[in-house]
C-alpha atoms as a PDB file:
ATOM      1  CA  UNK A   1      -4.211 -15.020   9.226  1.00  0.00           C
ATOM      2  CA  UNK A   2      -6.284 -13.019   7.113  1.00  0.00           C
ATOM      3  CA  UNK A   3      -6.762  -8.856   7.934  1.00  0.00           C
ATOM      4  CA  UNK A   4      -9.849  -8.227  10.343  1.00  0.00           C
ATOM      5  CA  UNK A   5     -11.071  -5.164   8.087  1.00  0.00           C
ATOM      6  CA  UNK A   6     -10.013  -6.499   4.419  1.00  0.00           C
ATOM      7  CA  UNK A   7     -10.218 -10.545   4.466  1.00  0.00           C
ATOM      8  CA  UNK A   8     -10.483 -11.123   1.032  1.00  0.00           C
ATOM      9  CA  UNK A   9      -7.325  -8.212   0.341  1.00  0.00           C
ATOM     10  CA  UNK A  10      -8.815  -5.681  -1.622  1.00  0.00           C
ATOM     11  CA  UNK A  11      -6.925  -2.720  -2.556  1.00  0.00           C
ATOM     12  CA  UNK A  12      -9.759  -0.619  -1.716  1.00  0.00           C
ATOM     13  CA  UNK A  13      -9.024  -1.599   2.389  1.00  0.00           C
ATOM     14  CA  UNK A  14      -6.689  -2.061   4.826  1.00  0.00           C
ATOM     15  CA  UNK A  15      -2.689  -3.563   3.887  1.00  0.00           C
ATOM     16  CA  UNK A  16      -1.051  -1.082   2.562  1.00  0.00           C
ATOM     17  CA  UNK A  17       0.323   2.510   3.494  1.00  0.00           C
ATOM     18  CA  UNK A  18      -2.736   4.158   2.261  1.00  0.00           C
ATOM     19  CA  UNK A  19      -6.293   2.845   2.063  1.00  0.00           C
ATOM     20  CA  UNK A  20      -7.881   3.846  -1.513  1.00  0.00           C
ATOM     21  CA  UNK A  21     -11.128   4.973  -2.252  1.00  0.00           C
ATOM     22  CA  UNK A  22     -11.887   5.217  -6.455  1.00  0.00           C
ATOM     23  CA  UNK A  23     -14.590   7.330  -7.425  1.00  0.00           C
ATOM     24  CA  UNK A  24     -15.794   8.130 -11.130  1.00  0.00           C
ATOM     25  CA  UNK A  25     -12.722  10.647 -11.482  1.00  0.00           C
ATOM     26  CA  UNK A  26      -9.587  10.174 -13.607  1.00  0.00           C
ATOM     27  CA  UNK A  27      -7.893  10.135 -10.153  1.00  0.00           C
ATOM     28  CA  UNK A  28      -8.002   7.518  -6.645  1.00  0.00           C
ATOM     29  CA  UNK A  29      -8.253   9.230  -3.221  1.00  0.00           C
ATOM     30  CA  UNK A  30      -5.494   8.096  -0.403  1.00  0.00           C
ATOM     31  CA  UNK A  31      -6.456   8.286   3.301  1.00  0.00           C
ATOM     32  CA  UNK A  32      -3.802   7.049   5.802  1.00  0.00           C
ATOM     33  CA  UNK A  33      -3.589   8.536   9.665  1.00  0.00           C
ATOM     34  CA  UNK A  34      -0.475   7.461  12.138  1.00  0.00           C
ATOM     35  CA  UNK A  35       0.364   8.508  15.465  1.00  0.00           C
ATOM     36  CA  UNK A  36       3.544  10.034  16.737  1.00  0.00           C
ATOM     37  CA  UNK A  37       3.587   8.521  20.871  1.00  0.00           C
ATOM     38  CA  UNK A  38       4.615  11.122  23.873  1.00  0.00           C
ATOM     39  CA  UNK A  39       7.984   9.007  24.057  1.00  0.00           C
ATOM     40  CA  UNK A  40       9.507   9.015  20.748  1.00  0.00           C
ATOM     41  CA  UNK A  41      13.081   8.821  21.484  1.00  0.00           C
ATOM     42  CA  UNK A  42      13.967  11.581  19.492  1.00  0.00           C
ATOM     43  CA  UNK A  43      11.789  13.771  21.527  1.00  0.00           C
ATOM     44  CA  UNK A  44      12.509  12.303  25.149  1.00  0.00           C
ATOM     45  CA  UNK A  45      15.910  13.089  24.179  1.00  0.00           C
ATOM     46  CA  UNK A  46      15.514  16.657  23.234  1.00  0.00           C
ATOM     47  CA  UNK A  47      17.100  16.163  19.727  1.00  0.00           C
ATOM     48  CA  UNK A  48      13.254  17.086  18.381  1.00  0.00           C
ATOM     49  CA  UNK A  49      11.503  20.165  20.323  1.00  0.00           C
ATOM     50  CA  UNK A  50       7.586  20.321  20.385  1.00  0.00           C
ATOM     51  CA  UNK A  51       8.043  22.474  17.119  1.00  0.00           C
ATOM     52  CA  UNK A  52      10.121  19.553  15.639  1.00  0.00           C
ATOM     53  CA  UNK A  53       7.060  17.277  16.725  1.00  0.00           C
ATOM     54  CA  UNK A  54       5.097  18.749  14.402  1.00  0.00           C
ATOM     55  CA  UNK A  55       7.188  18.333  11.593  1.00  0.00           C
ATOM     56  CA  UNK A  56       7.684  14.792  12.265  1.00  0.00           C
ATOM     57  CA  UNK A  57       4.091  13.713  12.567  1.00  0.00           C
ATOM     58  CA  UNK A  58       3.691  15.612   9.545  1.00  0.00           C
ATOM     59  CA  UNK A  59       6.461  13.685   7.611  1.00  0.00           C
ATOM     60  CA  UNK A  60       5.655  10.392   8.873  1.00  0.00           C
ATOM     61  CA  UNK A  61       1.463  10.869   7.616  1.00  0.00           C
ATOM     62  CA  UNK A  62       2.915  12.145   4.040  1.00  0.00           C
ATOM     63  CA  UNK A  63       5.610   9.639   3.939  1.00  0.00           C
ATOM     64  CA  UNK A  64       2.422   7.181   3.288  1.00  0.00           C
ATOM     65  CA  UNK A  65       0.894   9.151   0.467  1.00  0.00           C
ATOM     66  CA  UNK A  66       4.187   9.171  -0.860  1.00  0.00           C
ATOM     67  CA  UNK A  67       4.510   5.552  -0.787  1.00  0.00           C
ATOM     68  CA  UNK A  68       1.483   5.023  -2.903  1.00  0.00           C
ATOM     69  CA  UNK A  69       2.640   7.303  -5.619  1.00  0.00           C
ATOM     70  CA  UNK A  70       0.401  10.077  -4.342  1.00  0.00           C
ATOM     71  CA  UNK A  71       0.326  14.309  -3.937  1.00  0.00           C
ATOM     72  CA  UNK A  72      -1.417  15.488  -1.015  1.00  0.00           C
ATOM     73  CA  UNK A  73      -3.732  17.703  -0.734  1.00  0.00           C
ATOM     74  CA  UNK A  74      -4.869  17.957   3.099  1.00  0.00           C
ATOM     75  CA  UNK A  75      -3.707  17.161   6.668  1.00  0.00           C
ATOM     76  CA  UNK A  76      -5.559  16.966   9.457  1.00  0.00           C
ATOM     77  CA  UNK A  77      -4.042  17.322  12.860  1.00  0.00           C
ATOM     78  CA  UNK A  78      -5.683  15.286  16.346  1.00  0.00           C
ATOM     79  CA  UNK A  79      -4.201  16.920  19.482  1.00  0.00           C
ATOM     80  CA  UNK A  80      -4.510  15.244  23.364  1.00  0.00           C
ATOM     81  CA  UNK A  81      -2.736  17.584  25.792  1.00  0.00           C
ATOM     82  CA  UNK A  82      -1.487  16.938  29.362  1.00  0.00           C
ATOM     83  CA  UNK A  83      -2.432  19.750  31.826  1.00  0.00           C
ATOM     84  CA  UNK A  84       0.998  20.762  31.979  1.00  0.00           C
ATOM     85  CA  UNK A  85       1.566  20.934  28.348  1.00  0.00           C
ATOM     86  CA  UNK A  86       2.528  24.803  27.873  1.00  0.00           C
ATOM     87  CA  UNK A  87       0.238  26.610  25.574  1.00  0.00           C
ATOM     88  CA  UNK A  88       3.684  28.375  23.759  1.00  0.00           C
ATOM     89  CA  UNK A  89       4.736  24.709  22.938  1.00  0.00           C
ATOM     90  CA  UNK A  90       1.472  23.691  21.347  1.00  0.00           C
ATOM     91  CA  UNK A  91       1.290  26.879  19.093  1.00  0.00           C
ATOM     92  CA  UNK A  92       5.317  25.101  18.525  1.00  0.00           C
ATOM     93  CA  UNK A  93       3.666  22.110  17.396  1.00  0.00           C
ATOM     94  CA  UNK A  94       0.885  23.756  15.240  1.00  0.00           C
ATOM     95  CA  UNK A  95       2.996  26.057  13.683  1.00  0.00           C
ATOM     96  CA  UNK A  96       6.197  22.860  12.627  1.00  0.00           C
ATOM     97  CA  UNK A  97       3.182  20.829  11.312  1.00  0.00           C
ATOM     98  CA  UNK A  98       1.497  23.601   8.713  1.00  0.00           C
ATOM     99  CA  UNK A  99       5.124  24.305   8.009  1.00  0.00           C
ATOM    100  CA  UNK A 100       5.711  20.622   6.578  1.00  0.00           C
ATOM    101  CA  UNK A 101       1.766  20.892   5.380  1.00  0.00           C
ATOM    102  CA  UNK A 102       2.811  24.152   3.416  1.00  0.00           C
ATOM    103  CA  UNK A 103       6.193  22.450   1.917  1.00  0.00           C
ATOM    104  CA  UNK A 104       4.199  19.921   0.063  1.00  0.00           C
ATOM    105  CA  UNK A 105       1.148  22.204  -1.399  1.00  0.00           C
ATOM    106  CA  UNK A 106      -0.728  20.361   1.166  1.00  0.00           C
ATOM    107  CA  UNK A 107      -3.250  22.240   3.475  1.00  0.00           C
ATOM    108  CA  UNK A 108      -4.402  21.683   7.341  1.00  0.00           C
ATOM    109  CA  UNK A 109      -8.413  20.699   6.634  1.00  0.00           C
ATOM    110  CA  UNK A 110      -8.862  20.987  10.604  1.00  0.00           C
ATOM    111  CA  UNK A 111      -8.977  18.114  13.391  1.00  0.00           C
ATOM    112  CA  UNK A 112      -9.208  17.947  17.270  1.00  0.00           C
ATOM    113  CA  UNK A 113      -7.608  18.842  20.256  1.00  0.00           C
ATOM    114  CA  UNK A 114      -8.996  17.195  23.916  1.00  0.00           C
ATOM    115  CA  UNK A 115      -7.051  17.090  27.093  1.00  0.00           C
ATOM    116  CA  UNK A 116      -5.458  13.401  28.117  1.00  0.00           C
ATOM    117  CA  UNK A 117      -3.381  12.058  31.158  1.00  0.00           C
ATOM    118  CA  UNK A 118      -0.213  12.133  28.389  1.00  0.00           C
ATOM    119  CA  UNK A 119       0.738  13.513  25.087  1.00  0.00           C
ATOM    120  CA  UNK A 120      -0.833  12.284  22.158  1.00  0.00           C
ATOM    121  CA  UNK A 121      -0.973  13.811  18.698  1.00  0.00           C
ATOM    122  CA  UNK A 122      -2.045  11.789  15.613  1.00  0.00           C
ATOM    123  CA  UNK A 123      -2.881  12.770  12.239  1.00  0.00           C
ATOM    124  CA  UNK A 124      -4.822  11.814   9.056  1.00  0.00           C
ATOM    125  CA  UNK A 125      -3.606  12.445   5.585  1.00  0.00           C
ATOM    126  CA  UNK A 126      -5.809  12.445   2.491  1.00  0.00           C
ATOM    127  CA  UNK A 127      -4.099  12.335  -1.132  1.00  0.00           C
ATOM    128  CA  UNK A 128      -4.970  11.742  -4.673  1.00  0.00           C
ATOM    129  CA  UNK A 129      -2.898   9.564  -7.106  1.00  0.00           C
ATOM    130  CA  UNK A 130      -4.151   9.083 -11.240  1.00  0.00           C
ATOM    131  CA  UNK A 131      -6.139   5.881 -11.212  1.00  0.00           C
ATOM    132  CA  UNK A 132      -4.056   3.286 -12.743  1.00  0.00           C
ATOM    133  CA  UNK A 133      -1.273   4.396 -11.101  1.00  0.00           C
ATOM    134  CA  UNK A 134      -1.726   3.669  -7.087  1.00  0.00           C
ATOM    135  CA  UNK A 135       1.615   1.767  -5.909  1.00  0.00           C
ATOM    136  CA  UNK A 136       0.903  -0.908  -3.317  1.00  0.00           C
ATOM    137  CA  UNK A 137       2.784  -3.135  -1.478  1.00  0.00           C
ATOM    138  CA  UNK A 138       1.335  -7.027  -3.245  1.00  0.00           C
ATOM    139  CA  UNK A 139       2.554  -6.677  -6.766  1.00  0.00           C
ATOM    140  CA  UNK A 140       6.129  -8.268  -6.579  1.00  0.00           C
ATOM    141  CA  UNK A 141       6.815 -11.260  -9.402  1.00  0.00           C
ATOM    142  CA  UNK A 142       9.885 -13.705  -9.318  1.00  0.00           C
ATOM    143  CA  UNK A 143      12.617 -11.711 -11.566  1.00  0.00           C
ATOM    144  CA  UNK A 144      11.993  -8.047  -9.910  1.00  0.00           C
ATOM    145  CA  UNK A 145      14.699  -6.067  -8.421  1.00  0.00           C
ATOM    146  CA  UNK A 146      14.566  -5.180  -4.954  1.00  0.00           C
ATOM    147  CA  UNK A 147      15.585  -1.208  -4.516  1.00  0.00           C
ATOM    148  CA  UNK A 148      15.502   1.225  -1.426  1.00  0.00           C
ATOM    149  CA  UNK A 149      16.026   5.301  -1.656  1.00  0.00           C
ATOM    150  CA  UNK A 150      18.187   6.278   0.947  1.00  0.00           C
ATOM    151  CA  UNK A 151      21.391   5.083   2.327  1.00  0.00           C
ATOM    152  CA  UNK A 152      20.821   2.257   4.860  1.00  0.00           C
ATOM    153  CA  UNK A 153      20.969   2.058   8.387  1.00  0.00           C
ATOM    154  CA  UNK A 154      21.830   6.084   9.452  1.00  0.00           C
ATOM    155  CA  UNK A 155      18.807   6.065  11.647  1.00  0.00           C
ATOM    156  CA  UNK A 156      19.419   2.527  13.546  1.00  0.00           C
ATOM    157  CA  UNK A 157      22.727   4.119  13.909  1.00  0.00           C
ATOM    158  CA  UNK A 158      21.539   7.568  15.524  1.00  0.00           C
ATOM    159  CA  UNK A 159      19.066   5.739  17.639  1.00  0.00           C
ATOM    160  CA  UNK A 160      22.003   3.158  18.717  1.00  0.00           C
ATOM    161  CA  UNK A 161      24.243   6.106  19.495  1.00  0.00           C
ATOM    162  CA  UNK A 162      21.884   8.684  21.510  1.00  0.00           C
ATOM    163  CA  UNK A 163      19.984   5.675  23.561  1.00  0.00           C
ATOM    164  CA  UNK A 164      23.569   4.737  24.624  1.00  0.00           C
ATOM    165  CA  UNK A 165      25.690   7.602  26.405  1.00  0.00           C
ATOM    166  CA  UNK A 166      28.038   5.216  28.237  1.00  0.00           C
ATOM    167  CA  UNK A 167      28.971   3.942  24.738  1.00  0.00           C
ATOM    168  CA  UNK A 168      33.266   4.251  24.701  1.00  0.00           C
ATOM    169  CA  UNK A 169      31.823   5.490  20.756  1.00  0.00           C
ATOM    170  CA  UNK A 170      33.406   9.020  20.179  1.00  0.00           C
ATOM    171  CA  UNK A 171      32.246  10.551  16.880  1.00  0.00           C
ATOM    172  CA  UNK A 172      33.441  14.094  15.464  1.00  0.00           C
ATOM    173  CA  UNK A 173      30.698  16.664  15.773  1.00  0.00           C
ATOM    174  CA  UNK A 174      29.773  17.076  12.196  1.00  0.00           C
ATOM    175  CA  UNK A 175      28.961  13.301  12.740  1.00  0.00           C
ATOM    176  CA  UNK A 176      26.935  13.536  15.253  1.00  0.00           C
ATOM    177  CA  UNK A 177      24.898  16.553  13.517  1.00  0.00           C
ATOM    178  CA  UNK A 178      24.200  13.914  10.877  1.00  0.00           C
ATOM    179  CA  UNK A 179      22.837  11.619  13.169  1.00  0.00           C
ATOM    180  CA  UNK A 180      20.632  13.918  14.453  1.00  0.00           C
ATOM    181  CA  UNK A 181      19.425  15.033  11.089  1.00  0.00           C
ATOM    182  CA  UNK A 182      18.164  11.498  10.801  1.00  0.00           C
ATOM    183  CA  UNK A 183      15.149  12.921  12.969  1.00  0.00           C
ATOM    184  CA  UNK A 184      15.192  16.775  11.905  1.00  0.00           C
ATOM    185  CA  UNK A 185      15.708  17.392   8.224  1.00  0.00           C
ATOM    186  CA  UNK A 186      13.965  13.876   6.864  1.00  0.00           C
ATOM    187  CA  UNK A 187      11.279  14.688   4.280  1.00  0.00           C
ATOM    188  CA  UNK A 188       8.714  12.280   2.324  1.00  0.00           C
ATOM    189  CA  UNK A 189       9.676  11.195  -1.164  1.00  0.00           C
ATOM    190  CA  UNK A 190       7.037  12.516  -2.773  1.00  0.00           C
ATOM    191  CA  UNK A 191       8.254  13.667  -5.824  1.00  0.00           C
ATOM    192  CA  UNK A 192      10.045   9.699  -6.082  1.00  0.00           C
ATOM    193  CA  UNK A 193       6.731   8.181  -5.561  1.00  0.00           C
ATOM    194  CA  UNK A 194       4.900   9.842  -7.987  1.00  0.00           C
ATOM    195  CA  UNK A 195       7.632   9.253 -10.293  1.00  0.00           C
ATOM    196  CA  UNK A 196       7.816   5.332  -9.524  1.00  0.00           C
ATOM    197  CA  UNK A 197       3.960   5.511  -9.865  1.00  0.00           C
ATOM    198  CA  UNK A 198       4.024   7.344 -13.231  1.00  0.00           C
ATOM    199  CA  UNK A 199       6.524   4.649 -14.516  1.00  0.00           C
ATOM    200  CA  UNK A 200       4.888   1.584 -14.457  1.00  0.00           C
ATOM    201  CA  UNK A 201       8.293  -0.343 -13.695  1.00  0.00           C
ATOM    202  CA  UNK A 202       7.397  -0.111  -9.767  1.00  0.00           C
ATOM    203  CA  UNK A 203       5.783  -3.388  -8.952  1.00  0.00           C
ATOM    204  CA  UNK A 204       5.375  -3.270  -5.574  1.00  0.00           C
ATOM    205  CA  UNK A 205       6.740   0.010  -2.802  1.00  0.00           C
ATOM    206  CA  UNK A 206       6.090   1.118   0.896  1.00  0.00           C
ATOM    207  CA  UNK A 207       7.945   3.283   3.017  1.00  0.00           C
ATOM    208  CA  UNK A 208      10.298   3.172   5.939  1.00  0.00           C
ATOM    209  CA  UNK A 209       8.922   3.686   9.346  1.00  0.00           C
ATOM    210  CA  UNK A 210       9.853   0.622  11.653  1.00  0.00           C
ATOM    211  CA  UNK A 211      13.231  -0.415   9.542  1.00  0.00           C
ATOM    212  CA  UNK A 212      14.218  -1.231   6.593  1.00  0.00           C
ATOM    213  CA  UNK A 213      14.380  -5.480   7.804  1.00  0.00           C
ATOM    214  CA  UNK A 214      10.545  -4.806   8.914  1.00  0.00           C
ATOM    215  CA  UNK A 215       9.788  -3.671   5.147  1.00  0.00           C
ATOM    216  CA  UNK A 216      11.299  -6.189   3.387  1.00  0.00           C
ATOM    217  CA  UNK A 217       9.841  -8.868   5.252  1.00  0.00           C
ATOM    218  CA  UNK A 218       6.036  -6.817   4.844  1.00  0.00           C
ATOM    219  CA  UNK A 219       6.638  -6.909   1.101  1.00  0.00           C
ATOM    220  CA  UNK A 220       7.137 -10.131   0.766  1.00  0.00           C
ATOM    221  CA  UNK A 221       4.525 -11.324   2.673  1.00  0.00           C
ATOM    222  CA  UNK A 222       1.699  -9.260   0.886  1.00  0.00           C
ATOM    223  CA  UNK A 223       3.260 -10.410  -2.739  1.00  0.00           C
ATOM    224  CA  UNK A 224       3.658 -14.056  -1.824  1.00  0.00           C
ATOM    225  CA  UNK A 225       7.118 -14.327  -2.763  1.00  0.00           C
ATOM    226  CA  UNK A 226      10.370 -14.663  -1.799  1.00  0.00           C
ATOM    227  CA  UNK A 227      13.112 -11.648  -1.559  1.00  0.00           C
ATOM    228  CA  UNK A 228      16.528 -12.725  -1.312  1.00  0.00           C
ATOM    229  CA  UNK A 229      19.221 -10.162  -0.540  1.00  0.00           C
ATOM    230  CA  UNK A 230      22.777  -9.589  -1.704  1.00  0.00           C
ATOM    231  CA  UNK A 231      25.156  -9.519   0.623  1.00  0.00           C
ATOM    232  CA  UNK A 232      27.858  -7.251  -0.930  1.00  0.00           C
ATOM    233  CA  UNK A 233      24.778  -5.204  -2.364  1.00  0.00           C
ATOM    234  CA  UNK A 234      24.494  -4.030   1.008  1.00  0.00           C
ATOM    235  CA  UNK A 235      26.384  -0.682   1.223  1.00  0.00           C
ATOM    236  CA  UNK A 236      26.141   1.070   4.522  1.00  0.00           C
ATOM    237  CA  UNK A 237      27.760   4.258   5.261  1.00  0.00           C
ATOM    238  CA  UNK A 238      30.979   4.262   7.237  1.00  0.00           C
ATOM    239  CA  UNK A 239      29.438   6.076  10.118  1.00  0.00           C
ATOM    240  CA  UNK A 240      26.904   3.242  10.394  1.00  0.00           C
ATOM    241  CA  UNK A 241      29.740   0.585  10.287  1.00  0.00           C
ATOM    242  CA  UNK A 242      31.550   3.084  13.315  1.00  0.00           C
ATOM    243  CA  UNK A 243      28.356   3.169  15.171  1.00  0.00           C
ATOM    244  CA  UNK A 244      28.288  -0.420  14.864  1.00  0.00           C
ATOM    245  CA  UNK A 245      31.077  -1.355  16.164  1.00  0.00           C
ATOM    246  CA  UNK A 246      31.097   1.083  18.750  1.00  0.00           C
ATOM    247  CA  UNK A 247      28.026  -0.122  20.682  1.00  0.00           C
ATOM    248  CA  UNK A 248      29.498  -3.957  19.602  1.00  0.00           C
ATOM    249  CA  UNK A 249      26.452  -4.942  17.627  1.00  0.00           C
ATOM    250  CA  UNK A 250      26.408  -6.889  14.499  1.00  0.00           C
ATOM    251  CA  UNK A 251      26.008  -4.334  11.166  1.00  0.00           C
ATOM    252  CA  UNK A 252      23.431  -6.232   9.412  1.00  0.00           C
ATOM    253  CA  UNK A 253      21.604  -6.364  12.811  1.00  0.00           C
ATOM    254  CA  UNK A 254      21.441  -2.515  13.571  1.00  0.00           C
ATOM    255  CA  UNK A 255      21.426  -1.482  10.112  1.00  0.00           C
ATOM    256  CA  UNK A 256      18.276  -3.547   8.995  1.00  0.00           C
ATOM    257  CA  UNK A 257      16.520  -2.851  12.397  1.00  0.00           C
ATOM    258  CA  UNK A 258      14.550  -0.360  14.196  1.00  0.00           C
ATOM    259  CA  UNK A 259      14.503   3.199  12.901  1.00  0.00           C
ATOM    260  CA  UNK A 260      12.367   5.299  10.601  1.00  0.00           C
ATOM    261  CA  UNK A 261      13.512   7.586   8.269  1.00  0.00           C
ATOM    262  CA  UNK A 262      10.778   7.866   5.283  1.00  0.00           C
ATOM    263  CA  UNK A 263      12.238   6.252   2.562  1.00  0.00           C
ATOM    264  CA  UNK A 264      10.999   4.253   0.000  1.00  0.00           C
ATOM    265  CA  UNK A 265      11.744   0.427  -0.184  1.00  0.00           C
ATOM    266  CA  UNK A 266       9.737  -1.425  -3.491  1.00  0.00           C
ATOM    267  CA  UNK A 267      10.568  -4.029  -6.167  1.00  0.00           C
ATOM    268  CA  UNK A 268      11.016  -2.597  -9.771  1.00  0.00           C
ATOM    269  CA  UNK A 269       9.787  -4.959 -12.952  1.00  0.00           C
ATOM    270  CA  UNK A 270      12.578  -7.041 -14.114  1.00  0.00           C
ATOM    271  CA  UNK A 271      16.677  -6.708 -13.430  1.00  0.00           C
ATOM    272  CA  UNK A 272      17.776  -3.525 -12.352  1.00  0.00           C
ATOM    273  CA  UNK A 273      21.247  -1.933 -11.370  1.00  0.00           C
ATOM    274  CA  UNK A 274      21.745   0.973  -8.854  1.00  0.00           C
ATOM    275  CA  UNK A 275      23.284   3.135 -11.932  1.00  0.00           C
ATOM    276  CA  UNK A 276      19.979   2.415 -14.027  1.00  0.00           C
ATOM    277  CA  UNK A 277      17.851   2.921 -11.454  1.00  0.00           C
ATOM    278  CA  UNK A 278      18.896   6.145 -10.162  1.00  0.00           C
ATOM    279  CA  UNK A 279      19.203   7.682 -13.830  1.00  0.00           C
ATOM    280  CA  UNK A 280      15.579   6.528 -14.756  1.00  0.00           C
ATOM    281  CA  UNK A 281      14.237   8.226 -11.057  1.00  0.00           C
ATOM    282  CA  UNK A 282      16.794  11.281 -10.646  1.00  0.00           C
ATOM    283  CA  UNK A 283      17.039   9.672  -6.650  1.00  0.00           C
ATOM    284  CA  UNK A 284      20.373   7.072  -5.686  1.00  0.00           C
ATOM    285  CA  UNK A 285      17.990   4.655  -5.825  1.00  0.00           C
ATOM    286  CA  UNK A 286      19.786   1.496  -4.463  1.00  0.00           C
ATOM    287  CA  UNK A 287      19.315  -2.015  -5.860  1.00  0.00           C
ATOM    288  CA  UNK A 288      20.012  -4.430  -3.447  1.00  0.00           C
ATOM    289  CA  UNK A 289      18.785  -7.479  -4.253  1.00  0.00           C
ATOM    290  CA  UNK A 290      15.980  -9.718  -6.406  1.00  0.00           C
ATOM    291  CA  UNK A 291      12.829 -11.870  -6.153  1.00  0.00           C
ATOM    292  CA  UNK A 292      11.876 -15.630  -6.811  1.00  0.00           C
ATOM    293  CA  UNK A 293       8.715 -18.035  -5.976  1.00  0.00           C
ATOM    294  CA  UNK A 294       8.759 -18.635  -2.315  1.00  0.00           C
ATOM    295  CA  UNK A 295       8.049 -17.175   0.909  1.00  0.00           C
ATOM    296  CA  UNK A 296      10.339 -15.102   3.517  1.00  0.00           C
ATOM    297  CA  UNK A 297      13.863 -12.893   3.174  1.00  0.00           C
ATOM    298  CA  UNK A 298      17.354 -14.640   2.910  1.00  0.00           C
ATOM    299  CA  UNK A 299      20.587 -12.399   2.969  1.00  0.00           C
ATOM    300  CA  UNK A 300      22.633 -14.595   0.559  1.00  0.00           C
ATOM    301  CA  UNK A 301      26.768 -14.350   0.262  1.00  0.00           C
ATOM    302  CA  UNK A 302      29.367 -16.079  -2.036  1.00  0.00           C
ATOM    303  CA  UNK A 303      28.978 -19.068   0.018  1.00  0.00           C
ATOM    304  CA  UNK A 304      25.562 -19.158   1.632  1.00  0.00           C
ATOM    305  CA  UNK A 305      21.904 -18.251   1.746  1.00  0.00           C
ATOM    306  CA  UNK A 306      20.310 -17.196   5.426  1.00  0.00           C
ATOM    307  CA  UNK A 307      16.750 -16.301   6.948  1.00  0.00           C
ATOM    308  CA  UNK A 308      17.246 -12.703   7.848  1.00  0.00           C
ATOM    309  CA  UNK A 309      16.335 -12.282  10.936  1.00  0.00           C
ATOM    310  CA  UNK A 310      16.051  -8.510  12.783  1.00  0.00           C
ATOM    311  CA  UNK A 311      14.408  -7.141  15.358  1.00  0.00           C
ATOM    312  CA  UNK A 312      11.684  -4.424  13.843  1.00  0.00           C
ATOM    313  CA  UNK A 313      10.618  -1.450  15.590  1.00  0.00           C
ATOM    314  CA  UNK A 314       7.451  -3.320  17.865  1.00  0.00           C
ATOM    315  CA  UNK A 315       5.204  -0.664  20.149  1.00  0.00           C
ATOM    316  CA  UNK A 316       4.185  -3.564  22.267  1.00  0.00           C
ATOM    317  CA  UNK A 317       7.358  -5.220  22.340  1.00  0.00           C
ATOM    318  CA  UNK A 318      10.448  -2.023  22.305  1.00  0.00           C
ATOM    319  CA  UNK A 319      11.772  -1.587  25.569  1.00  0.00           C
END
């Protein structure tokens, strides 16, 4: 099925984080605009106050120029507010988004606010990245490494344990705090996308916003090859394997699934370790698999290869 907006899959248009416009400059502009919705988990279950809103919708709009190697350099910031919305949250919200803006050099450019029957606050991000050097999603060749930037599955797990208070899962407090940090403290890897960018080694990137499963499979499809993951390359946290088996769900199954927590997943140019890799970027950059000719993402073992197959993060589909 080819893309409404960008049939013939120009870099220029829809497909990747960012859409990029070139002008005559030594530099590419990035524009990219996401939505936070009025019942974000995090939020309906009070780990994220309207301040804490802001931040996030913030994050997740940077996360994108970070994903295409980009610095920022303005926000913009579309409010919809309920009648019952109080005006002391809203200044919350204002003042936790130019806070995050701030952070990253970046500055609020303006927007809208109109009233609505529920909460809804979008943004729109606008970057700039050195021509040349614009990391997309399509560029992965047979022989890459597969690599992602943050340890995996801590936000399946802190969705998994705060969606499910009947859970018999008792975790210490300090545990618990890190869960919720999954939500709170998250920032975009800009300064690792610029430096993948600057590199040339990064062959294809995105970030993580629906689950790490969800970007794996999106790579793959936009380079037209296959990724195959290693098994014992997989190393989640302990908490994650006690959240696991606390709610009684598979590991590979909540830690590849739903949950967002901005960082970056790519391919780099030839074979890789996770040592390498995170001396070359300054991140624990984690190598956790390769590419070859073919279609789709197998989780391979010492005795066989499988279609993986997890649930991603669906608005039209999440219960």
């Amino acid at each position: 099925v080819r893309p409404l907006f960008n049939p013939r899959d120009r870099l220029d248009g829809p497909c990747d984080d960012c859409a990029v416009v070139s002008d005559r400059s030594s530099d590419a502009w990035l524009f990219t605009t996401d939505r936070v919705p009025a019942d974000l988990r995090a939020f309906e279950l009070g780990i994220l106050d309207s301040r804490g809103l802001g931040t996030y919708l913030a994050r997740l709009n940077l996360s994108d120029i970070a994903a295409c190697g980009g610095s920022p350099v303005g926000l913009l910031l579309n409010v919809g507010l309920p009648r019952d919305f109080a005006f002391t949250d809203f200044v919350a919200l204002c003042k936790g988004f130019a806070r995050v803006a701030n952070k990253h050099n970046c500055t609020v450019l303006g927007g809208d606010i109109s009233d609505s029957a529920e909460l809804s606050i979008s943004a729109t991000a606008v970057g700039r990245v050195p021509s040349g050097q614009v990391l997309s999603r399509r560029g992965a060749k047979p022989g890459d490494t597969i690599f992602v930037s943050r340890p995996i599955g801590l936000t399946p797990a802190a969705l998994a344990y705060f969606v499910n208070p009947g859970s018999q899962l008792e975790l210490k407090p300090y545990d618990v705090r890190r869960l919720a940090r999954q939500f709170t403290s998250l920032e975009p890897m800009l300064d690792l996308g610029r430096l993948l960018a600057a590199s040339h080694s990064c062959s294809s990137c995105m970030d993580n916003t629906d689950g790490i499963g969800n970007c794996l499979e999106e790579l793959s499809a936009a380079s037209g090859v296959a990724f195959v993951i290693k098994r014992r390359a997989l190393r989640f946290p302990l908490l994650v394997k006690r959240v696991a088996d606390g709610v009684a769900t598979d590991i590979l199954q909540l830690a590849l699934g739903p949950g967002a927590d901005f960082s970056l997943v790519g391919t780099l140019r030839g074979q890789w370790d996770s040592r390498t890799a995170t001396e070359r970027f300054g991140r624990n950059l984690v190598t956790i698999g390769y590419v070859e000719r073919g279609a789709g993402v197998f989780v391979e073992d010492e005795r066989r290869r499988t279609v993986l197959d997890v649930r991603a993060w669906n608005y039209f589909l999440q219960s």
